[in-house]
PDB file of N, CA and C in Angstrom:
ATOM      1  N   UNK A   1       0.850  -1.151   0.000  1.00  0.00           N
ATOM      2  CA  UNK A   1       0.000   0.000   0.000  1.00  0.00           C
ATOM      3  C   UNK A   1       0.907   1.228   0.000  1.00  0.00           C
ATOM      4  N   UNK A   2       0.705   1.993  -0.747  1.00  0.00           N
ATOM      5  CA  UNK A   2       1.320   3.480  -1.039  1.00  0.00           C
ATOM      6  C   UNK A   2       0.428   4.752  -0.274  1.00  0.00           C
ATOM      7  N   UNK A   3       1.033   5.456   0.372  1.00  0.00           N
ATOM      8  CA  UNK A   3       0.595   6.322   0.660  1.00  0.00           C
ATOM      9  C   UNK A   3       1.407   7.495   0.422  1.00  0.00           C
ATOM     10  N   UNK A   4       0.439   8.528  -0.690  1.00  0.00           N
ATOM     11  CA  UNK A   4       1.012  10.062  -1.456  1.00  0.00           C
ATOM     12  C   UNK A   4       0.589  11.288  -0.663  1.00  0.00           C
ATOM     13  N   UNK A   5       1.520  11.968  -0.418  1.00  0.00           N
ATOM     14  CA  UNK A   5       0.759  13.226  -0.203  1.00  0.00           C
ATOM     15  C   UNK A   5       0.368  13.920  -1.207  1.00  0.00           C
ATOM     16  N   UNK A   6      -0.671  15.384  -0.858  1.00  0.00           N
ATOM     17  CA  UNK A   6      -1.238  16.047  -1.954  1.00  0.00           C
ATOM     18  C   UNK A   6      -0.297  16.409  -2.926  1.00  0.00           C
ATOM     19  N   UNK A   7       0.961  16.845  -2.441  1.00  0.00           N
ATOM     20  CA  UNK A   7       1.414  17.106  -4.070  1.00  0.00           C
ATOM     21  C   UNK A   7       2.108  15.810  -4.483  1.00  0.00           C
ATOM     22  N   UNK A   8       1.680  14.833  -4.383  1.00  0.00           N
ATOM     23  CA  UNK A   8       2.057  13.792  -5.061  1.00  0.00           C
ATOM     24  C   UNK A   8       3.560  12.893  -4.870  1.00  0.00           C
ATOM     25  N   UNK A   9       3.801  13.488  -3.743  1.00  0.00           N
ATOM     26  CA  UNK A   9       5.188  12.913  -3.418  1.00  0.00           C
ATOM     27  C   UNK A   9       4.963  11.568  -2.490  1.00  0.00           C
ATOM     28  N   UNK A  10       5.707  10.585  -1.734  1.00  0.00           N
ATOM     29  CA  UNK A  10       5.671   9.766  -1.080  1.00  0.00           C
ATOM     30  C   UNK A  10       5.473   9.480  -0.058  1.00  0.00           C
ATOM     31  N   UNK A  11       4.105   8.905   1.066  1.00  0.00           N
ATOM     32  CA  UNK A  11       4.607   9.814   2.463  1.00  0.00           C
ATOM     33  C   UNK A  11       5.148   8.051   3.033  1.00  0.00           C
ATOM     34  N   UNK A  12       4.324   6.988   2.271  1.00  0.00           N
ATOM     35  CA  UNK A  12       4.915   5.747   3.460  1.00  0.00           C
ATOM     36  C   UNK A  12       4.371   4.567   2.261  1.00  0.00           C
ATOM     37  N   UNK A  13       5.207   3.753   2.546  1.00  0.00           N
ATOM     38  CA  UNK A  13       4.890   1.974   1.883  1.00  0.00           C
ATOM     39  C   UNK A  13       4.646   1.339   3.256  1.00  0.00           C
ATOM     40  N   UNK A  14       3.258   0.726   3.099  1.00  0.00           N
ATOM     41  CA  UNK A  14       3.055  -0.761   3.920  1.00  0.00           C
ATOM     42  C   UNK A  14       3.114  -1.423   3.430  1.00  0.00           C
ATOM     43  N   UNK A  15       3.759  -2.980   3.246  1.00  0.00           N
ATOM     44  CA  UNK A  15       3.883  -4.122   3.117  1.00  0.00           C
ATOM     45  C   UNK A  15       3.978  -4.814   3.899  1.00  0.00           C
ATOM     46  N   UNK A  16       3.368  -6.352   2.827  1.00  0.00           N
ATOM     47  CA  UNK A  16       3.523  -7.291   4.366  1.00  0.00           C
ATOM     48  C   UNK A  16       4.251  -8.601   2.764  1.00  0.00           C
ATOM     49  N   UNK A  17       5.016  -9.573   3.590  1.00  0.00           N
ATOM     50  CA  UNK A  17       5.535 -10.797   2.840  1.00  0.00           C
ATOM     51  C   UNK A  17       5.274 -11.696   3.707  1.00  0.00           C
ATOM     52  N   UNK A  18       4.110 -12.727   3.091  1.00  0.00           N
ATOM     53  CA  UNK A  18       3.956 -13.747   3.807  1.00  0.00           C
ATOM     54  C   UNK A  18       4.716 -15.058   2.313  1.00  0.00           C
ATOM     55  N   UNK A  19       5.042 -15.722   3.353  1.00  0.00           N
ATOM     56  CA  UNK A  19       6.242 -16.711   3.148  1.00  0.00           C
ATOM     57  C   UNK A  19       5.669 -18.231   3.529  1.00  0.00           C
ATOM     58  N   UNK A  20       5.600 -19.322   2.807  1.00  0.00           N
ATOM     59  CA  UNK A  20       5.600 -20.660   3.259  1.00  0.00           C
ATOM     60  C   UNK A  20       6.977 -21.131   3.590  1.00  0.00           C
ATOM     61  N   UNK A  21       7.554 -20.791   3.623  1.00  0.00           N
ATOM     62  CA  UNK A  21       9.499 -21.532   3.695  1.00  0.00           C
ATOM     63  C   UNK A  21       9.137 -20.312   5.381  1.00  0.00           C
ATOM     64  N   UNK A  22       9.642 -21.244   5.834  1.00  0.00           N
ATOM     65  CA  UNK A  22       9.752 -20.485   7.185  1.00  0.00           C
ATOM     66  C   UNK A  22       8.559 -19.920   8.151  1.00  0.00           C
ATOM     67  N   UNK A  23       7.511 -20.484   7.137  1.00  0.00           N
ATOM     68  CA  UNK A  23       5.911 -20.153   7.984  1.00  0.00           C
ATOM     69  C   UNK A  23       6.015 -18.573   8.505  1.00  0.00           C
ATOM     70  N   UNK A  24       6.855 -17.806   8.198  1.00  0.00           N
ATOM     71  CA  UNK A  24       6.586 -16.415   8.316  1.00  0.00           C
ATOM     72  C   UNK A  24       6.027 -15.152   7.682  1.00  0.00           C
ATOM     73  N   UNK A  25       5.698 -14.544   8.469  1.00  0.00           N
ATOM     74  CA  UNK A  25       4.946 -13.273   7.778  1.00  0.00           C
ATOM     75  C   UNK A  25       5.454 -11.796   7.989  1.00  0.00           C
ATOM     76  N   UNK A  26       5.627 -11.260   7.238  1.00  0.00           N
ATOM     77  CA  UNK A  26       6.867  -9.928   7.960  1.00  0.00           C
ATOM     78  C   UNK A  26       5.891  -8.508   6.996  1.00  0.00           C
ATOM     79  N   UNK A  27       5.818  -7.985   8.275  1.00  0.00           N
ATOM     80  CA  UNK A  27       5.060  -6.365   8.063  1.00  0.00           C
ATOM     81  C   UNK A  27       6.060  -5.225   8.136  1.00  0.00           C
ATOM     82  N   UNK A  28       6.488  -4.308   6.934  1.00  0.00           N
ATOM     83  CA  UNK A  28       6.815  -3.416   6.967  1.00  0.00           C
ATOM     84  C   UNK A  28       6.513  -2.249   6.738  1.00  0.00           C
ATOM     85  N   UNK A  29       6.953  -1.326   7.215  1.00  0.00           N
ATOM     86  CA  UNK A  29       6.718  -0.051   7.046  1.00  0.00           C
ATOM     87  C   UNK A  29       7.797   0.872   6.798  1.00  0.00           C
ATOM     88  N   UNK A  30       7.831   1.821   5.448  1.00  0.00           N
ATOM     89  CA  UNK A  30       8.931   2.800   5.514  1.00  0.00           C
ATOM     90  C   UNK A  30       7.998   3.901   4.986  1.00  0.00           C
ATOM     91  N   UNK A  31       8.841   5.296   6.098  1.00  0.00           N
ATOM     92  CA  UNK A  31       8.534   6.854   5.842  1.00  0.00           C
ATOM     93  C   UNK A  31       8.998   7.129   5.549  1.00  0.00           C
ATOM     94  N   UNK A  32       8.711   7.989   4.270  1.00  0.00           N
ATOM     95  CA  UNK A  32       9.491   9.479   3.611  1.00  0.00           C
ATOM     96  C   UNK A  32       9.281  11.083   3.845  1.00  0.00           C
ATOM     97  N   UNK A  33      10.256  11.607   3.477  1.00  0.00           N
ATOM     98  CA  UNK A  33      10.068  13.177   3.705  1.00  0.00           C
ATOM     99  C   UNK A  33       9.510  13.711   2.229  1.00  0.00           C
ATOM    100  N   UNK A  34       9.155  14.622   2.131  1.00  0.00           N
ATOM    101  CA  UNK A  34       9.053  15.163   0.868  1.00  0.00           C
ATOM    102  C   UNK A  34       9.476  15.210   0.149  1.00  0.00           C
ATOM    103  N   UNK A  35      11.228  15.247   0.582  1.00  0.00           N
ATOM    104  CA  UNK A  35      11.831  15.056  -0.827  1.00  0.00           C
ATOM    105  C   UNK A  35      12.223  13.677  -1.360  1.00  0.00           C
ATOM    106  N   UNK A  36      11.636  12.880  -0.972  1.00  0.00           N
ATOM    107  CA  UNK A  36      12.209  11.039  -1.096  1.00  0.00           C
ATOM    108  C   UNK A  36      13.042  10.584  -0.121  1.00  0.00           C
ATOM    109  N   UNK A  37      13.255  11.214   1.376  1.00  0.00           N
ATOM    110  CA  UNK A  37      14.336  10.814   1.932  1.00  0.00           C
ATOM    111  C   UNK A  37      13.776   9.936   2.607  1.00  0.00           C
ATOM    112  N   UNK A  38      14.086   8.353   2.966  1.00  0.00           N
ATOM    113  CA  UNK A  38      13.835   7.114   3.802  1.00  0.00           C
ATOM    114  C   UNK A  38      13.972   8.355   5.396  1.00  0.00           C
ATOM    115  N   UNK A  39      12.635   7.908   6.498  1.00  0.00           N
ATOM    116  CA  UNK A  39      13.363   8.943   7.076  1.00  0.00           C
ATOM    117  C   UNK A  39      12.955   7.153   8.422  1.00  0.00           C
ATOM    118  N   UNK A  40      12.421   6.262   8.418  1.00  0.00           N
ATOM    119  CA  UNK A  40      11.739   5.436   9.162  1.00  0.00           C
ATOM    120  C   UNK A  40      11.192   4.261   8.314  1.00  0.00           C
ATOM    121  N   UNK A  41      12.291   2.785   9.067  1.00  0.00           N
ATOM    122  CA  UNK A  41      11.805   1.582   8.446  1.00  0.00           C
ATOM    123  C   UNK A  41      11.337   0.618   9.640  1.00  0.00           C
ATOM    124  N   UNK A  42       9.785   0.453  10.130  1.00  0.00           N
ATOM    125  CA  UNK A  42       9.963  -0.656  10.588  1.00  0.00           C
ATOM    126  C   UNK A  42       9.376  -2.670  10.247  1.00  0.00           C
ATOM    127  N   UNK A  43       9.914  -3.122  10.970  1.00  0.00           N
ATOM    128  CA  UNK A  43       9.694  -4.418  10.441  1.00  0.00           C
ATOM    129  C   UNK A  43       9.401  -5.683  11.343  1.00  0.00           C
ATOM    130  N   UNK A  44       8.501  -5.880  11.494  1.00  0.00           N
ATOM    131  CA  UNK A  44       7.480  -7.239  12.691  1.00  0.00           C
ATOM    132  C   UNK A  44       7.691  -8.581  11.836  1.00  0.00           C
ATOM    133  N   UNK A  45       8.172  -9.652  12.407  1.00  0.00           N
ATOM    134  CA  UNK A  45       8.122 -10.632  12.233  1.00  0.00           C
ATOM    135  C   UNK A  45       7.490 -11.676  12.685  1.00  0.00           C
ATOM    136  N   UNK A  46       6.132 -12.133  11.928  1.00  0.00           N
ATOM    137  CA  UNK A  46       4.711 -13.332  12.659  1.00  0.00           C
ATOM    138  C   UNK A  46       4.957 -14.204  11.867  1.00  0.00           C
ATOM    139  N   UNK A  47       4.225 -15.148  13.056  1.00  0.00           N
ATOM    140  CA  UNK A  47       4.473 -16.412  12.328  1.00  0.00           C
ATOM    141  C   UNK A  47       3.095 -16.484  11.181  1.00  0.00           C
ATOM    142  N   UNK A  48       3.332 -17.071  11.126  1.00  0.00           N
ATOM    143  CA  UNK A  48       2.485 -17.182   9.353  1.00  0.00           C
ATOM    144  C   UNK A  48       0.738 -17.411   9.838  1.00  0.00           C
ATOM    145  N   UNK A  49       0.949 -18.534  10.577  1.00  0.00           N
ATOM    146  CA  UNK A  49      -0.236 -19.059  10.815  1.00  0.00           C
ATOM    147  C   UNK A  49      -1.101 -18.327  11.992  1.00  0.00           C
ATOM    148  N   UNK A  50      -0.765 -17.849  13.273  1.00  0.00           N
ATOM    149  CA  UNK A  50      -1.224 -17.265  14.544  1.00  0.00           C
ATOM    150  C   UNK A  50      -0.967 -16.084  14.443  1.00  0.00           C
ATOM    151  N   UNK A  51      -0.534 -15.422  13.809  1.00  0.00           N
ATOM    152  CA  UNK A  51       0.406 -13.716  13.765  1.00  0.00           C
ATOM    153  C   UNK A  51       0.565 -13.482  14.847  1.00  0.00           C
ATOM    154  N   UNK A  52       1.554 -14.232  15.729  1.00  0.00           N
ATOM    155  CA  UNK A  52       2.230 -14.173  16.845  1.00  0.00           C
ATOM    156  C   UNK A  52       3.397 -13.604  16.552  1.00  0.00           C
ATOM    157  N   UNK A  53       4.132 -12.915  17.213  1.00  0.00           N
ATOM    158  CA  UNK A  53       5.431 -12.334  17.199  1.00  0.00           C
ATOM    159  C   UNK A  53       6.448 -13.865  17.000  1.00  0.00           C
ATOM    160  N   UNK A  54       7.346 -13.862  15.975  1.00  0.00           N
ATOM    161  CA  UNK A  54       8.254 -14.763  16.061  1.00  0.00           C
ATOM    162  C   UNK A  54       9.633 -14.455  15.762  1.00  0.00           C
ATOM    163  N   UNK A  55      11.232 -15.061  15.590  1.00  0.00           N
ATOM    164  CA  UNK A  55      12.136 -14.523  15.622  1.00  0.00           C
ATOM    165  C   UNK A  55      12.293 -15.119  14.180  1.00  0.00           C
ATOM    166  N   UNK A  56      12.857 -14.198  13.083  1.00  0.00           N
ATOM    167  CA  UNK A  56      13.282 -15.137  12.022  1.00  0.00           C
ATOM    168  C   UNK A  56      13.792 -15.835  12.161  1.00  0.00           C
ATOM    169  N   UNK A  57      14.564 -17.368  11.520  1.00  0.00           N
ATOM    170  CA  UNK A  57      15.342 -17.911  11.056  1.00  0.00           C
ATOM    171  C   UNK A  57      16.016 -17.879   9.473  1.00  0.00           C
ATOM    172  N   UNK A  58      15.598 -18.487   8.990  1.00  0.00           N
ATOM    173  CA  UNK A  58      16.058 -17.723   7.551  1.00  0.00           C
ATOM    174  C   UNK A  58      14.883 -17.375   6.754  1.00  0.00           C
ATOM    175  N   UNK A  59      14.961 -16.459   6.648  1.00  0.00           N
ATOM    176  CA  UNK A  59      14.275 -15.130   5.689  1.00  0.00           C
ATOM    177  C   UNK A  59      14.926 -15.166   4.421  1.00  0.00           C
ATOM    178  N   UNK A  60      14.277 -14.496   3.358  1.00  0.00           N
ATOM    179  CA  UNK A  60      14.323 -14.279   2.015  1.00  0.00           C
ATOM    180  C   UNK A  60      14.068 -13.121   2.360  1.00  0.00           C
ATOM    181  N   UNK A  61      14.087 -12.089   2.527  1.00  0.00           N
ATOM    182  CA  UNK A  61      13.663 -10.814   1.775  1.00  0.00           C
ATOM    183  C   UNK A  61      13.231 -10.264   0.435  1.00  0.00           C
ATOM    184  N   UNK A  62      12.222  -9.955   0.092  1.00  0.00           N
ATOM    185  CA  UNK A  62      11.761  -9.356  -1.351  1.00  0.00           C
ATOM    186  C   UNK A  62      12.024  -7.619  -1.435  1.00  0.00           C
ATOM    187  N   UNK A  63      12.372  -6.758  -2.083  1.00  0.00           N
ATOM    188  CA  UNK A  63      12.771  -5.726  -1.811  1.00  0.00           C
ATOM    189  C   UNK A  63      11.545  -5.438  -2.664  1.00  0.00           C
ATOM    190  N   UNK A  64      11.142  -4.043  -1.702  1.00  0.00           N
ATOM    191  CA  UNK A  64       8.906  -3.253  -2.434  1.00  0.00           C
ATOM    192  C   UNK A  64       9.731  -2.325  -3.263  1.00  0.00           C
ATOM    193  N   UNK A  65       9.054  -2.721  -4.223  1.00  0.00           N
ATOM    194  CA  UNK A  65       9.245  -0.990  -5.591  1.00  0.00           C
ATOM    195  C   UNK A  65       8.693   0.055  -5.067  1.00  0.00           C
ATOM    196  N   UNK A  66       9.728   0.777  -4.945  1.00  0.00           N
ATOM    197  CA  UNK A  66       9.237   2.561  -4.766  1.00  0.00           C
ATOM    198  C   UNK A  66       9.222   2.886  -5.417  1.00  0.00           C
ATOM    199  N   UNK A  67       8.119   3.807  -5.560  1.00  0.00           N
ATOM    200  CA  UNK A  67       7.604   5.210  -6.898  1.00  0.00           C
ATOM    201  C   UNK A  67       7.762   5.932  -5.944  1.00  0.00           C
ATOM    202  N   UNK A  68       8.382   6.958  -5.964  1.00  0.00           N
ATOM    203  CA  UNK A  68       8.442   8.839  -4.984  1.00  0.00           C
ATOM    204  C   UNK A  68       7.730   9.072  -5.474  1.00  0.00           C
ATOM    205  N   UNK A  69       6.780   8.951  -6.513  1.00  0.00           N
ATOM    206  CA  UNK A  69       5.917  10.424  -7.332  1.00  0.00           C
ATOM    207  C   UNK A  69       4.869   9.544  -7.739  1.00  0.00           C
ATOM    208  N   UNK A  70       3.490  10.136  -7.724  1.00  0.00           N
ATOM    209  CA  UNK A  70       2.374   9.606  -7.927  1.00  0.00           C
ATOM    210  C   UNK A  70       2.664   8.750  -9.740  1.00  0.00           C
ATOM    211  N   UNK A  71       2.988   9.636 -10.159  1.00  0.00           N
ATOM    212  CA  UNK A  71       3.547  10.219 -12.022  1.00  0.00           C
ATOM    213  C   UNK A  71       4.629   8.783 -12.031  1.00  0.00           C
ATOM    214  N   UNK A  72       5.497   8.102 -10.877  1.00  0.00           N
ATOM    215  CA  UNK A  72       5.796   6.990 -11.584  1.00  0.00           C
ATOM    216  C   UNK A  72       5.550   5.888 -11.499  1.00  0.00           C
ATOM    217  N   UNK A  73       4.132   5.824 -10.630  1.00  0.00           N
ATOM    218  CA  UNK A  73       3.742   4.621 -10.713  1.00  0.00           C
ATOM    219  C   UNK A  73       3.311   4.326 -12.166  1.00  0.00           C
ATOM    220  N   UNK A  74       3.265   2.520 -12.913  1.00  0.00           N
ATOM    221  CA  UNK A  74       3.527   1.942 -13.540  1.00  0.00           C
ATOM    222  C   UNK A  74       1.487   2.026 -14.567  1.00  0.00           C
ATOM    223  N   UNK A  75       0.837   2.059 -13.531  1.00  0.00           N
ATOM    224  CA  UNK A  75      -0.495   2.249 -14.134  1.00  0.00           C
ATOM    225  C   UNK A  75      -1.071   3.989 -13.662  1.00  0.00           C
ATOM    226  N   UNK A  76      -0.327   5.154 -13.796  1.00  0.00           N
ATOM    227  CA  UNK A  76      -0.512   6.497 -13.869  1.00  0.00           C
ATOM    228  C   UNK A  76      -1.589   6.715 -14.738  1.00  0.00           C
ATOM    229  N   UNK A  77      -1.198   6.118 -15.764  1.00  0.00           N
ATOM    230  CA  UNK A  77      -2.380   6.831 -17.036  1.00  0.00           C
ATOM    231  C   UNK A  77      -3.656   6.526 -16.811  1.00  0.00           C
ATOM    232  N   UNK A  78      -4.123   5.261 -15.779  1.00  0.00           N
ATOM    233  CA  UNK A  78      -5.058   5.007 -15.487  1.00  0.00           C
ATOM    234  C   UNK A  78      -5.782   5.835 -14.108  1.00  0.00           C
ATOM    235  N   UNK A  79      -5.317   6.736 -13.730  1.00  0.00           N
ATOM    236  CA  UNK A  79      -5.529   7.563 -12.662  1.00  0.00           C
ATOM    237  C   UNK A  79      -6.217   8.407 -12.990  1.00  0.00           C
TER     238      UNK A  79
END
């Protein structure tokens, strides 16, 4: 989930990666400033099934596509 401010800049990405290899589920969150600056990343790790707090073991990480600007997301023209 993307969240823009009015002039169209970036204010935060929620994501979540749920995972069968490791029965985990990991919620993140990163804030930006106006001008694109990362200013706040955080990151909860549940288990897949109970969304209980759990400790990783091995993780994969998927890295979330950022758009800074409303203008680069990938379906714009449809806006």
């Amino acid at each position: 989930m993307y969240y823009f401010r009015e002039d169209g800049s970036l204010a935060k990405i929620q994501a979540q990666l749920n995972s069968f290899y490791g029965d985990i589920s990991v919620v993140r969150d990163q804030y930006y400033d106006p001008s694109g600056r990362l200013l706040k990343t955080t990151r909860k790790f549940l288990d897949l099934r109970t969304q209980k707090p759990k400790k990783p073991e091995e993780f994969v990480d998927n890295p979330i596509p950022i758009y800074r600007k409303v203008t680069a997301l990938p379906f714009r023209k449809l806006l």
